[in-house]
PDB file of N, CA and C in Angstrom:
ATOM      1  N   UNK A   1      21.950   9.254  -3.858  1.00  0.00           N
ATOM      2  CA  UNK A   1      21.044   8.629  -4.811  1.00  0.00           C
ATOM      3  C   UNK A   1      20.822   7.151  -4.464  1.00  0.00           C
ATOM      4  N   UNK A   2      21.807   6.795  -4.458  1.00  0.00           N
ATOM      5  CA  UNK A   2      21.842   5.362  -3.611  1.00  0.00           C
ATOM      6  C   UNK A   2      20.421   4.982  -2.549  1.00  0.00           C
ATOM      7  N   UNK A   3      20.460   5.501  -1.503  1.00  0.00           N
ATOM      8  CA  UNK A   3      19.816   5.905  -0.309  1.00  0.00           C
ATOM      9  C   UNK A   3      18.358   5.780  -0.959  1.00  0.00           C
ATOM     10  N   UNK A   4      18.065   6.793  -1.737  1.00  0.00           N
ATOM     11  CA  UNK A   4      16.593   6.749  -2.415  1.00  0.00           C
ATOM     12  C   UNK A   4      16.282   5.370  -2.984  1.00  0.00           C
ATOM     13  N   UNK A   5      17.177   5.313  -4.075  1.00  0.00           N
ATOM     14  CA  UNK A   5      16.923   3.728  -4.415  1.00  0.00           C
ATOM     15  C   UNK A   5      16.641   3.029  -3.730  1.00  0.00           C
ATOM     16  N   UNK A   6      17.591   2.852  -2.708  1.00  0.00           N
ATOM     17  CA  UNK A   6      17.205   1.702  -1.694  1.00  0.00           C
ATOM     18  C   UNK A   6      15.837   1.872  -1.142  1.00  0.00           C
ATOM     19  N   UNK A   7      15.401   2.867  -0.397  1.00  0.00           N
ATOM     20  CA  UNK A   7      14.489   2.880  -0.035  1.00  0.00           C
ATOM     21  C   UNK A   7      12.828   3.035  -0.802  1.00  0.00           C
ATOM     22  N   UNK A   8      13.215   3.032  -1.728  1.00  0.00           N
ATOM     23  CA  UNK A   8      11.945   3.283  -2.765  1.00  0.00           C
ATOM     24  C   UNK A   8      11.611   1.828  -3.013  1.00  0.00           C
ATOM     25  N   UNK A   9      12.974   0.689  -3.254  1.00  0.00           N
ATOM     26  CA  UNK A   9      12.889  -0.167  -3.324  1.00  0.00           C
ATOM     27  C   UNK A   9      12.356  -1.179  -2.093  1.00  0.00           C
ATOM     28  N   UNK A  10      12.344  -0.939  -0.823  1.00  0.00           N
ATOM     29  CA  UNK A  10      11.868  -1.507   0.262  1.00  0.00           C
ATOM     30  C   UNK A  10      10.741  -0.482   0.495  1.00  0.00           C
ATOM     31  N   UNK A  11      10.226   0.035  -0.096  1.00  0.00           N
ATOM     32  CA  UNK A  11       9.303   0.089  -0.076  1.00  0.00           C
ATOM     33  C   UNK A  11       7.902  -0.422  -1.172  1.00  0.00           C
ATOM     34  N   UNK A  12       8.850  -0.858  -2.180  1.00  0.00           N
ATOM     35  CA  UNK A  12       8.056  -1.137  -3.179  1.00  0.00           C
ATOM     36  C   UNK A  12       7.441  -2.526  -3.509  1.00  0.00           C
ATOM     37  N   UNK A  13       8.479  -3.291  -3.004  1.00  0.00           N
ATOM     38  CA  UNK A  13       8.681  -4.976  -2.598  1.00  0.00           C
ATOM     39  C   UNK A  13       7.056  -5.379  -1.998  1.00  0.00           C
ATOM     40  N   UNK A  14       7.262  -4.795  -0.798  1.00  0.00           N
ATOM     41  CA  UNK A  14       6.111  -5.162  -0.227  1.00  0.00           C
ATOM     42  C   UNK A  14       5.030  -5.023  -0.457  1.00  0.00           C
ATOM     43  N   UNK A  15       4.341  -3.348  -1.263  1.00  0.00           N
ATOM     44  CA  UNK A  15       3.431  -3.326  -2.081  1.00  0.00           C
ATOM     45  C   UNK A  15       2.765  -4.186  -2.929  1.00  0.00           C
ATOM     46  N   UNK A  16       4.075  -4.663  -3.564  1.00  0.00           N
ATOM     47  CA  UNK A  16       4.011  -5.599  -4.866  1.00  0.00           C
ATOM     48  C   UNK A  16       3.700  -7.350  -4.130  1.00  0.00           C
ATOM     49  N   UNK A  17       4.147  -7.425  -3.432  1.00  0.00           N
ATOM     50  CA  UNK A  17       4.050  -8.883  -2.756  1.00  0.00           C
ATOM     51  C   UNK A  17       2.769  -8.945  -1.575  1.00  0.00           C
ATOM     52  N   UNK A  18       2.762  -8.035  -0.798  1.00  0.00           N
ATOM     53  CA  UNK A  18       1.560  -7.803   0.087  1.00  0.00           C
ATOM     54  C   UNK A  18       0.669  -6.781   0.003  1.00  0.00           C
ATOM     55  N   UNK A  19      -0.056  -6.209  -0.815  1.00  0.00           N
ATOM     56  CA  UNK A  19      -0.731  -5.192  -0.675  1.00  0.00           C
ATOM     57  C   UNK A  19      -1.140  -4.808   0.783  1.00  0.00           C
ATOM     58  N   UNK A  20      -2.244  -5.927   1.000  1.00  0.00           N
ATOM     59  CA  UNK A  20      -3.371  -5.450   1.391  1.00  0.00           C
ATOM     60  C   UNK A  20      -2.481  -5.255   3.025  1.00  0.00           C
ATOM     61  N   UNK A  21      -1.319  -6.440   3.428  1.00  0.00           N
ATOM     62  CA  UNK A  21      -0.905  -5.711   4.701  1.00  0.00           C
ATOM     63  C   UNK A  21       0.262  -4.864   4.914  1.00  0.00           C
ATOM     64  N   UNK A  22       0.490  -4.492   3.324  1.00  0.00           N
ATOM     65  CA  UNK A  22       1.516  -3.253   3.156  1.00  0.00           C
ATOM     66  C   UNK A  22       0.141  -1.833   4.134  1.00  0.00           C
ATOM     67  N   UNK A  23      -0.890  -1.848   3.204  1.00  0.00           N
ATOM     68  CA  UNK A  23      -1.911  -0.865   3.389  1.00  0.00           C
ATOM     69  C   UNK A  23      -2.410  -0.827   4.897  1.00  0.00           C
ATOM     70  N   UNK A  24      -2.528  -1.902   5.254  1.00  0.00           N
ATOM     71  CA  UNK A  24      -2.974  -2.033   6.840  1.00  0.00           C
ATOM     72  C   UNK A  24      -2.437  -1.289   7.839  1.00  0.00           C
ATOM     73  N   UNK A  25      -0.754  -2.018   6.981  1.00  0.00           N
ATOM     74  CA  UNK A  25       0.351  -1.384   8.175  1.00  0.00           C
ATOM     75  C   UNK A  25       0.375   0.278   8.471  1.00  0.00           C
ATOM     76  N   UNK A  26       0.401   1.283   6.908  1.00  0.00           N
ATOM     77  CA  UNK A  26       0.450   2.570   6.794  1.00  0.00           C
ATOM     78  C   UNK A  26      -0.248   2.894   7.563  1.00  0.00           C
ATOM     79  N   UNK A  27      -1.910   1.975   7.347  1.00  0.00           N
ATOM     80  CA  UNK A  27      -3.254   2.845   7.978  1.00  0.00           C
ATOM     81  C   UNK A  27      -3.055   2.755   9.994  1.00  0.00           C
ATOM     82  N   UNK A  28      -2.382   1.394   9.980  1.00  0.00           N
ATOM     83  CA  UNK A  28      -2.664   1.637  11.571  1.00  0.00           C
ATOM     84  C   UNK A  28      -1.501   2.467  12.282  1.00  0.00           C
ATOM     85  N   UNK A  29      -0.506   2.276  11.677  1.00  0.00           N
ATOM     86  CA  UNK A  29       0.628   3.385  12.361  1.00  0.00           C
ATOM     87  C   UNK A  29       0.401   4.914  11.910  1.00  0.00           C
ATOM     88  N   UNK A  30      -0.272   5.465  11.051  1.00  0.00           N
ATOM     89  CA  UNK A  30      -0.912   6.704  10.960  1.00  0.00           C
ATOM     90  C   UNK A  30      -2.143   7.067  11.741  1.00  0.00           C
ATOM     91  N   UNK A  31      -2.749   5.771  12.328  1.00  0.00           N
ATOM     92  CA  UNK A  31      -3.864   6.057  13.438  1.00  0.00           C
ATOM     93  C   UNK A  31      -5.207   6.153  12.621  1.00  0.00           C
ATOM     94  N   UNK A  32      -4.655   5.690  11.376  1.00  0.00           N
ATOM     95  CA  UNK A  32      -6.249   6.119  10.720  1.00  0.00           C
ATOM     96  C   UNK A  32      -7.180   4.131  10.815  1.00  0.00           C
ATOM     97  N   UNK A  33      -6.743   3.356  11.201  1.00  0.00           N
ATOM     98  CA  UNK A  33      -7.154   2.333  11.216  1.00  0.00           C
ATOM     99  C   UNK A  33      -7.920   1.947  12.613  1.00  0.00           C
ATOM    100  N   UNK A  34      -9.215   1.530  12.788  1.00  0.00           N
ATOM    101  CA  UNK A  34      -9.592   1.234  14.352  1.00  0.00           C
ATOM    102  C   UNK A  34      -9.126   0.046  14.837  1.00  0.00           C
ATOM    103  N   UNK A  35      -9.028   0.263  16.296  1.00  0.00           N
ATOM    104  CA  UNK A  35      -8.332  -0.740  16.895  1.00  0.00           C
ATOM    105  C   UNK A  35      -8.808  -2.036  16.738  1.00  0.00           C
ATOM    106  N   UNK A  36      -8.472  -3.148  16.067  1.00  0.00           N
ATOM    107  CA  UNK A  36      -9.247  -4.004  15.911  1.00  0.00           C
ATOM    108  C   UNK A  36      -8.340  -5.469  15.793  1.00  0.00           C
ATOM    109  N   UNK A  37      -8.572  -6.580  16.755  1.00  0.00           N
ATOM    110  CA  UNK A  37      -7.714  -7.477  16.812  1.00  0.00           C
ATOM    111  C   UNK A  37      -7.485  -8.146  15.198  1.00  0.00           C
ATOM    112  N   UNK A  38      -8.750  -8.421  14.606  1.00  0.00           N
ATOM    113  CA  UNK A  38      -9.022  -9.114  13.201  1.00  0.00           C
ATOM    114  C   UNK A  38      -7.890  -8.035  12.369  1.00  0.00           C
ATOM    115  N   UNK A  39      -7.829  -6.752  12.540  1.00  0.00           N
ATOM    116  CA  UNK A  39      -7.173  -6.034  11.349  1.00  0.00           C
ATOM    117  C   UNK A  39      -5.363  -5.637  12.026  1.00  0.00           C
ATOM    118  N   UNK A  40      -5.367  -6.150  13.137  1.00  0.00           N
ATOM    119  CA  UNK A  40      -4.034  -6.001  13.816  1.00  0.00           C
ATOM    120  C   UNK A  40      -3.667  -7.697  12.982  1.00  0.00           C
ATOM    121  N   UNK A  41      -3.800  -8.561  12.558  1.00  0.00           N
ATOM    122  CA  UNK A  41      -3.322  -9.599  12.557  1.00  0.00           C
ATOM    123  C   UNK A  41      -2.568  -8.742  11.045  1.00  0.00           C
ATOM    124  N   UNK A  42      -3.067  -8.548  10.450  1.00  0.00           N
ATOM    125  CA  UNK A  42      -2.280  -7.893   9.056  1.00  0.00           C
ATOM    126  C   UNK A  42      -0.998  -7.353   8.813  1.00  0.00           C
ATOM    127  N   UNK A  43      -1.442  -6.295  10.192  1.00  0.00           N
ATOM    128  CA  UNK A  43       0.211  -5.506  10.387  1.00  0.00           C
ATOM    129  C   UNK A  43       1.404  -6.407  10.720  1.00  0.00           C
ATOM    130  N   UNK A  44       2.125  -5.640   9.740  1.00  0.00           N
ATOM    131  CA  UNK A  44       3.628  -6.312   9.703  1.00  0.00           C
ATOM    132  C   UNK A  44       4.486  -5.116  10.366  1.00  0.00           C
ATOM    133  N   UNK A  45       4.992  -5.756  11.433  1.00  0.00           N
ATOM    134  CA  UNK A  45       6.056  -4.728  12.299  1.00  0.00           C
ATOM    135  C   UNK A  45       7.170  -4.712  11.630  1.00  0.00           C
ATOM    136  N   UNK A  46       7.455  -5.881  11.029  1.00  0.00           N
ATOM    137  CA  UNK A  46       8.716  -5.617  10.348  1.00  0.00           C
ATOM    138  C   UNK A  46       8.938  -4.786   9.320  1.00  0.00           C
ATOM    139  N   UNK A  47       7.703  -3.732   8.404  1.00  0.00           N
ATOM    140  CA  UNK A  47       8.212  -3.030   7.740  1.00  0.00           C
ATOM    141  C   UNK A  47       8.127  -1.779   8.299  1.00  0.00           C
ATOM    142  N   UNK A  48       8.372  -1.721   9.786  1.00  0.00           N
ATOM    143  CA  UNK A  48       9.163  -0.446  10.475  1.00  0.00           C
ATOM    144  C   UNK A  48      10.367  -0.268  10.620  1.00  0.00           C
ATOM    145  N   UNK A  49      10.766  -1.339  10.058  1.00  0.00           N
ATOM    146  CA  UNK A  49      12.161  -0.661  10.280  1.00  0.00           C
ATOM    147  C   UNK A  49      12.936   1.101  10.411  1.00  0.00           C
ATOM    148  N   UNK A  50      13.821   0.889  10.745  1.00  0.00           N
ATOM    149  CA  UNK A  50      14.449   2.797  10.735  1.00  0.00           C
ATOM    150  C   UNK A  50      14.963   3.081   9.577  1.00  0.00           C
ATOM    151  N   UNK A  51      15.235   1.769   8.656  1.00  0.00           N
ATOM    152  CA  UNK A  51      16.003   2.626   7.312  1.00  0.00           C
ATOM    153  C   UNK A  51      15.222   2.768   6.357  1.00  0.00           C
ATOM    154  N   UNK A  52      13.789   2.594   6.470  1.00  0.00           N
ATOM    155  CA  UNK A  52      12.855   2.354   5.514  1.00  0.00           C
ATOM    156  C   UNK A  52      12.194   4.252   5.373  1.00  0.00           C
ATOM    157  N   UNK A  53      13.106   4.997   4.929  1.00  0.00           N
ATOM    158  CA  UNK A  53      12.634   6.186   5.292  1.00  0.00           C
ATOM    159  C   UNK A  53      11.220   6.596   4.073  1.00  0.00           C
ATOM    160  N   UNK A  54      10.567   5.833   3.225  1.00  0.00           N
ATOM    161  CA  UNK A  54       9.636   5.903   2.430  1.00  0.00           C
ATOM    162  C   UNK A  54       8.401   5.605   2.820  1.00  0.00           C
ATOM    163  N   UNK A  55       8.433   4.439   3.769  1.00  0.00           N
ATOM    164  CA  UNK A  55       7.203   4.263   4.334  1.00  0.00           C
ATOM    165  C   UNK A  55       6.895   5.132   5.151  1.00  0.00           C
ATOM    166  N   UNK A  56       7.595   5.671   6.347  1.00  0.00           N
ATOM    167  CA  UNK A  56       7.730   6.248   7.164  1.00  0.00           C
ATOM    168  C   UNK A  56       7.492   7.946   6.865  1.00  0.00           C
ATOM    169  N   UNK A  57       7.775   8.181   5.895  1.00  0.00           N
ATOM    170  CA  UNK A  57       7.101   9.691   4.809  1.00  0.00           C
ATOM    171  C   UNK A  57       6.154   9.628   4.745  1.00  0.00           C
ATOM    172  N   UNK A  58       5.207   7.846   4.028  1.00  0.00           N
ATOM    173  CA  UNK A  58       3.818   7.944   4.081  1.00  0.00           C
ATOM    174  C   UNK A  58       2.775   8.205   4.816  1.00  0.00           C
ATOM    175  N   UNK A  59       3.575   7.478   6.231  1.00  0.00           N
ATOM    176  CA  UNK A  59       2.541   7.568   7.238  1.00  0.00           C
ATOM    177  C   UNK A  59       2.485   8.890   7.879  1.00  0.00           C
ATOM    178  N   UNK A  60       4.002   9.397   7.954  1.00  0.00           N
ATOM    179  CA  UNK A  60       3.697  11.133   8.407  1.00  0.00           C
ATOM    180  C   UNK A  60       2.869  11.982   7.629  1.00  0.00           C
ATOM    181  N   UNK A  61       2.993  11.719   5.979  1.00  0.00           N
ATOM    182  CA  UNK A  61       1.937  12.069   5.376  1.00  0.00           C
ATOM    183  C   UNK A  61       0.372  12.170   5.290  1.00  0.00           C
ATOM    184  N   UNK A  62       0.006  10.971   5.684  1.00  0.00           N
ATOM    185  CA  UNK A  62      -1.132  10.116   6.172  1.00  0.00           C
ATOM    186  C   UNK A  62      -2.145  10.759   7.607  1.00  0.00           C
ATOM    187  N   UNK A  63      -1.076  10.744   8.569  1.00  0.00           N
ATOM    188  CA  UNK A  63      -1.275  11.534   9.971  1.00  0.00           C
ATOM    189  C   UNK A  63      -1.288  13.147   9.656  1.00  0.00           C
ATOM    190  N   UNK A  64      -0.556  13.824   9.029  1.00  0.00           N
ATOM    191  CA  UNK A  64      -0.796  15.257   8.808  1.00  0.00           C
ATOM    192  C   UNK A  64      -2.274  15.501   8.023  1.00  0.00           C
ATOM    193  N   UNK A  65      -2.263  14.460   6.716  1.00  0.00           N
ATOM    194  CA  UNK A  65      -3.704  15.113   6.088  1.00  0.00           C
ATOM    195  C   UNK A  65      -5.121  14.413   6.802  1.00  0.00           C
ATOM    196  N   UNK A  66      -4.878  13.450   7.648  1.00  0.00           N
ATOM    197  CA  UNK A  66      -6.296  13.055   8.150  1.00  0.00           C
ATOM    198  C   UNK A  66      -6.255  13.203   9.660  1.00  0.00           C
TER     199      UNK A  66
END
């Protein structure tokens, strides 16, 4: 239970504090974003981390339905 928390919570942070390059990030590591230097400045690598297993649901999510 722990585990979830945590990660619901790093995932939620950033939502709440960065939307728009929380959203960027999902869209370009799911491939649904075009390659574009102006919209690469957004992405934040740092919320790839490996323990962030919530974001990382989204975007597999993301890539399966589009």
């Amino acid at each position: 239970m722990s585990l979830m928390v945590r990660t619901v919570a790093r995932l939620v942070t950033p939502l709440v504090r960065q939307p728009a390059a929380s959203l960027t990030t999902m869209l370009y590591y799911s491939h649904l974003l075009p390659r574009n230097l102006n919209l690469e400045r957004l992405v934040r690598r740092e919320l790839m981390c490996p323990e962030n297993y919530m974001f990382h649901f989204l975007i597999n999510l993301l890539k399966c339905f589009w």
